[in-house]
Structure formats: structure tokens, C-alpha cells
Protein backbone atom coordinates (compact mmCIF):
# COMPACT_ATOMS: atom_id res chain seq x y z
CA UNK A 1 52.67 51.80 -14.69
CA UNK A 2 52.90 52.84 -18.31
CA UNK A 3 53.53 51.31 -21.34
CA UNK A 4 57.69 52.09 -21.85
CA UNK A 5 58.53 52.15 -25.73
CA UNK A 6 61.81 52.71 -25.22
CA UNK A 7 62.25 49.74 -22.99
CA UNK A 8 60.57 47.71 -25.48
CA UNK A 9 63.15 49.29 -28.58
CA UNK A 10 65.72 48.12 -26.63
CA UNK A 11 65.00 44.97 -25.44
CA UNK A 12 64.20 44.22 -29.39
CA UNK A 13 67.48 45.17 -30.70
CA UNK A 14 69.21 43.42 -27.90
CA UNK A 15 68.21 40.45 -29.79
CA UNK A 16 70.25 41.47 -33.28
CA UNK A 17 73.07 42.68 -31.14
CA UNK A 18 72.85 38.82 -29.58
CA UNK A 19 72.22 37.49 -32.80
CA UNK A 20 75.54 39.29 -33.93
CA UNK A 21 76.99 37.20 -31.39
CA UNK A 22 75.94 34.01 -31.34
CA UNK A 23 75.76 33.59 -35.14
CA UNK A 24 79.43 34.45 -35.27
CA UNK A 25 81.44 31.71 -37.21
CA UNK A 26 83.46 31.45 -33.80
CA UNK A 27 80.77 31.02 -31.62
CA UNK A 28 77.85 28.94 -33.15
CA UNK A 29 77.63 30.37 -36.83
CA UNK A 30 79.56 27.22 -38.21
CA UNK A 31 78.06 24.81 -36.30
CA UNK A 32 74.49 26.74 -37.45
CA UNK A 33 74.85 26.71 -40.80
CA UNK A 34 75.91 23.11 -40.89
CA UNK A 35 72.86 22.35 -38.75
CA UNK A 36 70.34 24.80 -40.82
CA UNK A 37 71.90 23.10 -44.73
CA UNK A 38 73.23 26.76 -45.54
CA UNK A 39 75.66 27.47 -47.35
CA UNK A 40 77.52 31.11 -48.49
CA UNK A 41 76.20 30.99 -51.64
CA UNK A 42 72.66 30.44 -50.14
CA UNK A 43 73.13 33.71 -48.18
CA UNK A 44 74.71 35.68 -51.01
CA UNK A 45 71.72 37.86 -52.77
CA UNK A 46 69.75 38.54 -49.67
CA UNK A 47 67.50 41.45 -48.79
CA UNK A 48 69.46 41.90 -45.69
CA UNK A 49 67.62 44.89 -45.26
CA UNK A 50 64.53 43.26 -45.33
CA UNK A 51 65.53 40.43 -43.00
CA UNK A 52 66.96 42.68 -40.30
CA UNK A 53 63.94 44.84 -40.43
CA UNK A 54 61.32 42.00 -39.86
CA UNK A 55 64.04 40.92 -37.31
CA UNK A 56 63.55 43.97 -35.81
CA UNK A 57 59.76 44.09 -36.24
CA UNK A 58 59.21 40.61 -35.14
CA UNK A 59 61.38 41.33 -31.77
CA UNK A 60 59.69 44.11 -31.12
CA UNK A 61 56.38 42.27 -30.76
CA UNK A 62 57.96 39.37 -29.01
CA UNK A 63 59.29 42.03 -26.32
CA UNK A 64 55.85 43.77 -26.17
CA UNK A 65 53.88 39.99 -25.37
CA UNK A 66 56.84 39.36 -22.99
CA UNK A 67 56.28 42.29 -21.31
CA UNK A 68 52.76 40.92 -19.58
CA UNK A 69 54.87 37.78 -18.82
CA UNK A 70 57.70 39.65 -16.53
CA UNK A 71 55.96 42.61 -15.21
CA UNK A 72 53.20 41.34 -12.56
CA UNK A 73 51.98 44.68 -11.79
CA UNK A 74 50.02 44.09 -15.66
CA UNK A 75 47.97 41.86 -14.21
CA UNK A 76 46.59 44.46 -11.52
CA UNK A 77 46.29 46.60 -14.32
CA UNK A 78 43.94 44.51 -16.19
CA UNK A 79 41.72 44.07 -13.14
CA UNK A 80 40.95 47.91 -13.66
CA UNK A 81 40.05 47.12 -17.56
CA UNK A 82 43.83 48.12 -18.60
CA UNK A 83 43.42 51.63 -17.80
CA UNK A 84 43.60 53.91 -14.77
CA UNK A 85 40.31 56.24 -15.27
CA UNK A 86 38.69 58.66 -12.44
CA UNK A 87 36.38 55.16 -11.74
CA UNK A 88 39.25 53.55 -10.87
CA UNK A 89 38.93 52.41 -7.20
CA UNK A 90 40.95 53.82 -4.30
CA UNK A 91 41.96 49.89 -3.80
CA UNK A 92 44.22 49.89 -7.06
CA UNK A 93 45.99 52.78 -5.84
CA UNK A 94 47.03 51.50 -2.71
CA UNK A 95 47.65 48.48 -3.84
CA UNK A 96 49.92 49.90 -6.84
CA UNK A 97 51.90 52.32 -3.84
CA UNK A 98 52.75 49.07 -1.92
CA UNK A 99 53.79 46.35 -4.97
CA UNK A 100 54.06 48.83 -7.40
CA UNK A 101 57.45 47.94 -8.23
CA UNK A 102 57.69 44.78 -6.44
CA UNK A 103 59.79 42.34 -8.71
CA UNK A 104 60.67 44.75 -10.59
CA UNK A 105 64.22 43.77 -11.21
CA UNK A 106 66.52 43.19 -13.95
CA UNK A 107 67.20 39.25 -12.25
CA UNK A 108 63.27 38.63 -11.89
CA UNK A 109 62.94 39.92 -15.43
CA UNK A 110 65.89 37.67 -17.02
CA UNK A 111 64.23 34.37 -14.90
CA UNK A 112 60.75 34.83 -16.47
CA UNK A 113 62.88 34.98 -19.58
CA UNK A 114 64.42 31.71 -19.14
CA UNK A 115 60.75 30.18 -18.45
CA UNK A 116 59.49 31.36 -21.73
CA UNK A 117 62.37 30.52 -23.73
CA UNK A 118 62.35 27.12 -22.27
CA UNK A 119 58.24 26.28 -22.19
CA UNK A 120 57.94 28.91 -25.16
CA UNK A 121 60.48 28.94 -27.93
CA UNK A 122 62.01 25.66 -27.18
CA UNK A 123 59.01 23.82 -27.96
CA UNK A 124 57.80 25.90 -31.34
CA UNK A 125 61.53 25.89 -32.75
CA UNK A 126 61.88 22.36 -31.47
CA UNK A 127 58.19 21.22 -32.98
CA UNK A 128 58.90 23.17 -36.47
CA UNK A 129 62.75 21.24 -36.77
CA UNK A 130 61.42 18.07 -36.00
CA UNK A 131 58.80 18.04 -39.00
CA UNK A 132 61.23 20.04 -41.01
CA UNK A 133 64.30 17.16 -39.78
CA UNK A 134 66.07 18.63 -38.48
CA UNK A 135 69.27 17.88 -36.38
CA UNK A 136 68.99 18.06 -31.88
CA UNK A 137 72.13 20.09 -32.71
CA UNK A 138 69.64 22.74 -35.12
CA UNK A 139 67.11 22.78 -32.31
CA UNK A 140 69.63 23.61 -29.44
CA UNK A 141 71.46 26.31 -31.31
CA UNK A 142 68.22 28.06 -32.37
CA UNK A 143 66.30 27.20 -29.43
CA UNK A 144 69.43 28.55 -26.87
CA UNK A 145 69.46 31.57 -28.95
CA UNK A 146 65.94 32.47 -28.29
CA UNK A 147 66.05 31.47 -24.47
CA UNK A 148 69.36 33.97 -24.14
CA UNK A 149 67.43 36.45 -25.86
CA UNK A 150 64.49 36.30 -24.22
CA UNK A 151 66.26 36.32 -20.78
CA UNK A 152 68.00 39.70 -22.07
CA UNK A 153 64.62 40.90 -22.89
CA UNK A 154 62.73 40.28 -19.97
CA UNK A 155 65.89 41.65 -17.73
CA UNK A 156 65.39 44.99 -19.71
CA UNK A 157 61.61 45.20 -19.81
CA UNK A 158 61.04 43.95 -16.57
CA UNK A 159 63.77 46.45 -14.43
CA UNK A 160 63.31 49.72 -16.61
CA UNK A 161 60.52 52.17 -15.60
């Protein structure tokens, strides 16, 4: 089991392409900016450069953490000190040849998803709006984002090898 950049690429710009989505004026966009006080001229002026590219960067780290949280085979891994050397015992091996790829699915992957953006992201975004008051509406539009993305992520980091 190797560390997969390209899986993790991916799963980090599935967020802006869910982002694209879900921010839409005809999906929750509207009822987001209402929720968030923004307002067009607000937006106009932006780096949008900038704030897609820490978008970026910032998914890519959140796919890279969530990556120990849907792959179980990591775990094994550490037990070896995170890397397969020549000391490594015959034990790993065999066990990596029979669960190797157990739970290794796209489904598994977009479940451990839902966990984190419920027990993860639900409570930071949810913590942060509440001091900031902000509306149940704010929390559940931000806070359902995150979960959808994070199930996306873990269904793509999880099932590619």
C-alpha cells in the first residue's frame, strides 16, 4: 500500500467541482449568502485566484488526513513504523496478501466520509457559527457541504489503488 497522489488530487478538486454545485444560486447559493450576510458587492474585488488555490491547498490536506480515516490497511502499516523495510516481519506480509484490500471500496470509503463530516466538520463549522451567530440554516448549508464532500473524498481515496 502506497501513498496515491493522484487519488488524493482528485479527491481535493472533487470538492471545488462540489462546491460549484452546491453554491449555485439554484441550489443553496441564495439561501448561503443570506445565511453567511454576503452580498455581490462583498464578493466583487476578490483574489479568486487566491481563494481557489488555498481551496485547493486546504482540500488537499483534508483528503491526505482522511485518507488514514478510510483506508484500514494504514493502520497495519503503522504497526511496521509506516514503512515496509527488509526488517519488516514475514507476519505483515501475509497479513497485507489476505486484507490487503479488504474494504477497499468506493461505498466503505463514502461511509467513513459521512462519519467524519458528521462527528468532524459538523461540530467545528457548527462550534465556529454559533460564536460567530450564526443562523441553524448557515450551519446546515456549510456543514452538509463538507459532509457531501467528504463522503466524495473518502469514496475516491478509499477505492483507488
Amino acid at each position: 500500500m502506497e501513498f496515491n497522489i493522484w487519488a488524493i488530487l482528485v479527491a481535493a478538486a472533487s470538492t471545488l467541482v462540489v462546491g460549484f454545485i452546491w453554491y449555485n444560486p439554484k441550489v443553496f447559493g441564495t439561501a448561503w449568502m443570506q445565511a453567511a450576510d454576503m452580498t455581490e458587492d462583498k464578493m466583487k474585488g476578490a483574489n479568486m485566484g487566491k481563494i481557489f488555490g488555498l481551496a485547493f491547498l486546504f482540500a488537499v490536506f483534508l483528503a491526505v488526513s482522511l485518507r488514514f480515516l478510510v483506508i484500514h490497511q494504514t493502520g497495519a502499516l503503522s504497526m511496521v513504523g509506516g514503512q515496509v523495510t527488509d526488517d519488516t516481519l514475514p507476519s505483515f506480509f501475509a497479513f497485507m496478501d489476505d486484507y490487503g484490500n479488504a474494504y477497499r471500496t468506493f461505498k466503505h470509503g463514502v461511509f467513513h466520509g459521512l462519519l467524519s463530516g458528521v462527528f468532524i466538520a459538523l461540530p467545528i463549522i457548527g462550534t465556529n457559527a454559533l460564536f460567530e451567530r450564526k443562523s441553524t440554516k448557515y450551519i446546515l448549508i456549510n456543514s452538509g457541504f463538507w459532509t457531501v464532500c467528504m463522503m466524495l473524498m473518502g469514496g475516491i481515496i478509499c477505492a483507488w489503488k
